[in-house]
N, C-alpha and C. Protein backbone atom coordinates (compact mmCIF):
# COMPACT_ATOMS: atom_id res chain seq x y z
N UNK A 1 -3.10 -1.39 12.00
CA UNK A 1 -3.38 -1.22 10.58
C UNK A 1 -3.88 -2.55 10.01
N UNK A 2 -5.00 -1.91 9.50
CA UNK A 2 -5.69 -3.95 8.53
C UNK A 2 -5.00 -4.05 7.30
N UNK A 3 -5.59 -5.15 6.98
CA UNK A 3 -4.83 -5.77 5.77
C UNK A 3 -4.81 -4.83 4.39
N UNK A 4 -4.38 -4.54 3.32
CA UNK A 4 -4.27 -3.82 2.01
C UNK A 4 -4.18 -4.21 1.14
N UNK A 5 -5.08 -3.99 0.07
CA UNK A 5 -5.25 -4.44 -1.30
C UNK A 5 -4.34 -3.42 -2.34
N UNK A 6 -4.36 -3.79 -3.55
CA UNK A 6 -3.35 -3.10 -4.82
C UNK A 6 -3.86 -3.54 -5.75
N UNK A 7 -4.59 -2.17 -6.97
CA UNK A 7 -5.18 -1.97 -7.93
C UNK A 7 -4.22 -1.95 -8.88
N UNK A 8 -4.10 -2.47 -10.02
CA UNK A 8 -2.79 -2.63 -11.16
C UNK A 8 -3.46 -1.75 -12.40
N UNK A 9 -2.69 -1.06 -13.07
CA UNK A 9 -3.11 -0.37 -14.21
C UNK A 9 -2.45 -0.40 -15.58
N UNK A 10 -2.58 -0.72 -16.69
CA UNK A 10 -2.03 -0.59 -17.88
C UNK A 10 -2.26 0.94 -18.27
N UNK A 11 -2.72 1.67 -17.83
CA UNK A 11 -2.67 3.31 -18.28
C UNK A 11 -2.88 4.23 -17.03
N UNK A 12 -1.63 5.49 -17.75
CA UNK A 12 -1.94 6.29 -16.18
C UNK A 12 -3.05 6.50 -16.35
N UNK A 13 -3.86 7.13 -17.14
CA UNK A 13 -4.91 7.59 -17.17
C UNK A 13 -5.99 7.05 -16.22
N UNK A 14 -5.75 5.90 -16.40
CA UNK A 14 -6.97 4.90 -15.89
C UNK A 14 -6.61 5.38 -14.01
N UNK A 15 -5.62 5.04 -13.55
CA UNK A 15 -4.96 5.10 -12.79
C UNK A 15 -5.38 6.52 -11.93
N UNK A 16 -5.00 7.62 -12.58
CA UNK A 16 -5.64 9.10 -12.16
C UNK A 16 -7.10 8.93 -11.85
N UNK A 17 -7.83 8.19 -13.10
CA UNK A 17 -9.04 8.46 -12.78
C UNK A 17 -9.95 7.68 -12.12
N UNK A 18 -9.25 6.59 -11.40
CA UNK A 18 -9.68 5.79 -9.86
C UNK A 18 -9.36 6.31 -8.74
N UNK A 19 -8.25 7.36 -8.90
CA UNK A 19 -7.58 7.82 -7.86
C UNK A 19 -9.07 8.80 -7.47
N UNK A 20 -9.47 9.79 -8.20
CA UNK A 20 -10.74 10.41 -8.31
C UNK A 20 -11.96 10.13 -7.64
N UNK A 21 -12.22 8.45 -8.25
CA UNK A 21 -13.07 8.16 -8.06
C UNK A 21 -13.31 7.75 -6.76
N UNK A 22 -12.44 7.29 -6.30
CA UNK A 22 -12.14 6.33 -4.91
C UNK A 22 -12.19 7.54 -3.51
N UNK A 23 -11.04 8.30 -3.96
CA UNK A 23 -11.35 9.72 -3.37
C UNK A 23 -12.54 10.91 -3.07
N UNK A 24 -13.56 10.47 -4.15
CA UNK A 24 -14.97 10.90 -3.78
C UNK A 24 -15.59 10.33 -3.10
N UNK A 25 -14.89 8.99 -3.03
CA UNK A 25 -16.21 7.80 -2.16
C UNK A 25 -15.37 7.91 -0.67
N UNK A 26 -14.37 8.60 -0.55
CA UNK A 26 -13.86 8.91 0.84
C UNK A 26 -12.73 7.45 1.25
N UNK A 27 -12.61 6.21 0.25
CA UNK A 27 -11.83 5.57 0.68
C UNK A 27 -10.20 6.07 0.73
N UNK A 28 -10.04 5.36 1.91
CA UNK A 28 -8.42 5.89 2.15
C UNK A 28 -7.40 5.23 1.07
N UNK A 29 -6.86 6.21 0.17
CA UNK A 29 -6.10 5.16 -0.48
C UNK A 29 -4.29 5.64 -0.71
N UNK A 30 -3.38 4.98 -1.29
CA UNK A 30 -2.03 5.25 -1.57
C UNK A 30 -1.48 4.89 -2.93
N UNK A 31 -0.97 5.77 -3.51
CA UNK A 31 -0.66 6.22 -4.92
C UNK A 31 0.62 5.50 -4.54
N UNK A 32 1.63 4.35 -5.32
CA UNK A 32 2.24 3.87 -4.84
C UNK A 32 3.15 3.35 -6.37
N UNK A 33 4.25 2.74 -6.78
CA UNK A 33 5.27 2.37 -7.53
C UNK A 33 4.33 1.04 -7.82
N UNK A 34 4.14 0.39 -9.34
CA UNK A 34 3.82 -1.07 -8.91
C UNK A 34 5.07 -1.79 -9.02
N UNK A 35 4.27 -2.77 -7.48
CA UNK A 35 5.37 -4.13 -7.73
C UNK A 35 6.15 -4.60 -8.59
N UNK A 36 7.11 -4.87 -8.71
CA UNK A 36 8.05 -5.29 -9.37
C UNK A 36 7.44 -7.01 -10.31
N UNK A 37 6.45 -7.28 -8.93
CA UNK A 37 5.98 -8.86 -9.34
C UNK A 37 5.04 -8.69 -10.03
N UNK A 38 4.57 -7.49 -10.43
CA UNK A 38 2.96 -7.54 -11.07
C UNK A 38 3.50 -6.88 -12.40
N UNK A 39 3.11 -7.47 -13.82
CA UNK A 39 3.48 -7.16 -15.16
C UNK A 39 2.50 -6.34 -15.49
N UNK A 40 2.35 -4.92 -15.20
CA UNK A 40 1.20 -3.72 -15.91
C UNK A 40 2.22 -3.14 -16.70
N UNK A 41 0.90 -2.52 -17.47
CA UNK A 41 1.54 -1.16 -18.60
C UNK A 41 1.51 0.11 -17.79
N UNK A 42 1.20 0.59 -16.43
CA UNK A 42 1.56 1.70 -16.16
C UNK A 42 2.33 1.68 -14.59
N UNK A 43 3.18 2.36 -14.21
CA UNK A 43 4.27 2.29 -13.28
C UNK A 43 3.49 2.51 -11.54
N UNK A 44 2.45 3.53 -11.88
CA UNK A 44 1.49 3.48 -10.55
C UNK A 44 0.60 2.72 -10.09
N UNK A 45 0.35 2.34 -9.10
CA UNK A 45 -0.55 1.76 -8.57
C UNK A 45 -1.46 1.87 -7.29
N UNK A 46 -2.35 1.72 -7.07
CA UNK A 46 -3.27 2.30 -5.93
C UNK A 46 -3.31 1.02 -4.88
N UNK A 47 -2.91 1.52 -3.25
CA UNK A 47 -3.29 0.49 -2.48
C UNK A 47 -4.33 0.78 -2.00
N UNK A 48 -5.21 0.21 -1.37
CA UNK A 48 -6.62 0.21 -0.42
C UNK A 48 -6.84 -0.89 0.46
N UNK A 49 -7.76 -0.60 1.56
CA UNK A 49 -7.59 -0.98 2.34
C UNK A 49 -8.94 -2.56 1.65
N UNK A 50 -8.28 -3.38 2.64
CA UNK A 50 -9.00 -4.81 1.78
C UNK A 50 -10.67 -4.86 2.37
N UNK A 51 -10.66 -3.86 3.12
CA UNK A 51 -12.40 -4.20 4.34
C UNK A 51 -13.35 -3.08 2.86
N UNK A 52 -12.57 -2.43 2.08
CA UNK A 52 -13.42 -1.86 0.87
C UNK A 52 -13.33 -1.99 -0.36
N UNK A 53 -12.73 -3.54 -0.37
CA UNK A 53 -12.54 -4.47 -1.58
C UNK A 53 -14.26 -4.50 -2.85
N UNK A 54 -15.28 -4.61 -2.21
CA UNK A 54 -16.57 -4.77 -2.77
C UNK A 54 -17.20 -3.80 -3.54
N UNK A 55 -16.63 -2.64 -2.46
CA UNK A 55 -17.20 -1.39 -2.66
C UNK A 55 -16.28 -0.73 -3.99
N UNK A 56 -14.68 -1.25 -4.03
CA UNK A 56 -14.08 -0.82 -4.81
C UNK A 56 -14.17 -1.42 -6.56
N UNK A 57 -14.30 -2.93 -6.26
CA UNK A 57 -14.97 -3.26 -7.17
C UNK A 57 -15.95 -3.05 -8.01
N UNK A 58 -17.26 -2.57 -7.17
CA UNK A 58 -18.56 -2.15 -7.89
C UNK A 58 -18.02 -0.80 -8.55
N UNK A 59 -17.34 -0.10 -7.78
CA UNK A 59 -16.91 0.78 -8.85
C UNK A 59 -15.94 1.41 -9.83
N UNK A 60 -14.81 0.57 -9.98
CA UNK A 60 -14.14 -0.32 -11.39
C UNK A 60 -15.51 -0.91 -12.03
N UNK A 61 -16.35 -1.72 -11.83
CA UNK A 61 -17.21 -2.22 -12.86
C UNK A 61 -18.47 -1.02 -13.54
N UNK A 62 -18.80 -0.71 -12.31
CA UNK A 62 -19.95 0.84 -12.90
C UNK A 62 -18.91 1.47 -13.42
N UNK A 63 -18.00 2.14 -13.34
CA UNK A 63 -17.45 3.29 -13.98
C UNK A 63 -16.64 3.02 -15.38
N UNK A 64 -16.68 1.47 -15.41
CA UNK A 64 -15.86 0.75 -16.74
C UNK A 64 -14.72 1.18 -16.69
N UNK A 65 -13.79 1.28 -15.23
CA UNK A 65 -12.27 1.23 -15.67
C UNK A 65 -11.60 0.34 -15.70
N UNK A 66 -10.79 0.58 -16.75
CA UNK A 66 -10.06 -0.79 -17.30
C UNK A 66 -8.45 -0.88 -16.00
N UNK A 67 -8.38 -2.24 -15.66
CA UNK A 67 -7.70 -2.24 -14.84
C UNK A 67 -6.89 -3.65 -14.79
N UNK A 68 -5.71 -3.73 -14.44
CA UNK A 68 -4.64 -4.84 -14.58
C UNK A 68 -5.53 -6.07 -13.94
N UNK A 69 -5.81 -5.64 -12.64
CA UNK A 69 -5.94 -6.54 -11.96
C UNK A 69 -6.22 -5.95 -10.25
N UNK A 70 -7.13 -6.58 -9.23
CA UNK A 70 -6.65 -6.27 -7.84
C UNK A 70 -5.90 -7.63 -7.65
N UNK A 71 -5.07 -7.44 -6.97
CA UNK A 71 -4.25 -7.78 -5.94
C UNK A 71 -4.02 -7.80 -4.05
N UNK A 72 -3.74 -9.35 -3.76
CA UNK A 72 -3.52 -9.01 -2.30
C UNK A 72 -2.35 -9.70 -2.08
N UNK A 73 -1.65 -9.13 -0.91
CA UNK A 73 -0.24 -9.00 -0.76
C UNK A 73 -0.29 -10.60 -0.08
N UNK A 74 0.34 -11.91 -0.37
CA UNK A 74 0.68 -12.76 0.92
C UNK A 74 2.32 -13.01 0.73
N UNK A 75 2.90 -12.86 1.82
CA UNK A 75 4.60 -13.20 2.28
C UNK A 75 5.11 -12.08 0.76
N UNK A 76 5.73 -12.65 0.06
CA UNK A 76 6.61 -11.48 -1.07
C UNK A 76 5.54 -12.29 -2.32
N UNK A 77 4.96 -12.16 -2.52
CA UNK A 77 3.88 -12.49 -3.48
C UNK A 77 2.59 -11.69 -3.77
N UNK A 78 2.29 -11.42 -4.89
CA UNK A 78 0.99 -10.72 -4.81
C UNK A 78 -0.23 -11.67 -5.74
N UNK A 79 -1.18 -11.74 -5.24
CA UNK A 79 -2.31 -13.31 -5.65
C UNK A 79 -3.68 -11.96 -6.29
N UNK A 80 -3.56 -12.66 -7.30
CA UNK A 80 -4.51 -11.70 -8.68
C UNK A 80 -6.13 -11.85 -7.85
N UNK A 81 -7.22 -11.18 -7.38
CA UNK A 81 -8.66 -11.62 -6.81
C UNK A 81 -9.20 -11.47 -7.79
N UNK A 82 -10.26 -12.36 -8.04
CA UNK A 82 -11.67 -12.53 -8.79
C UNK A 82 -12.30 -11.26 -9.29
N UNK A 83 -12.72 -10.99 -9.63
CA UNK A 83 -13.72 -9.49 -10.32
C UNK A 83 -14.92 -10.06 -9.91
């Protein structure tokens, strides 16, 4: 298994509707509790795999969803990535 990224959300909404989006584009993803370490407004969060970090990006930015933050996991820490 490769490495995994984590999408942060201040609204489910937003949240459902990446789940959607991501799921049309066939990436594998996991509907998941957020971290305890990451301060969002909504309780779910999406992991993905980090090799479709670019791809996931371009579309958070085309689709204008508003989003906490991505995230990548190192030791018990999660480190906020660039947009």
């Amino acid at each position: 298994m490769g490495a995994w990224m984590l999408i942060a959300f201040d609204s489910t909404q937003q949240a459902l509707r990446t789940e959607m989006l991501l799921e049309f584009l066939d990436i594998e993803i996991d509907i998941c509790p957020t971290p305890k370490e990451i301060t969002a407004g909504c309780a779910l969060s999406i992991h993905f795999p980090a090799k479709e970090v670019e791809l996931v990006k371009r579309t958070i930015i085309d689709e204008q969803v508003e989003i906490r933050g991505i995230f990548e996991q190192h030791e018990n820490e999660y480190v906020l990535v660039k947009m």
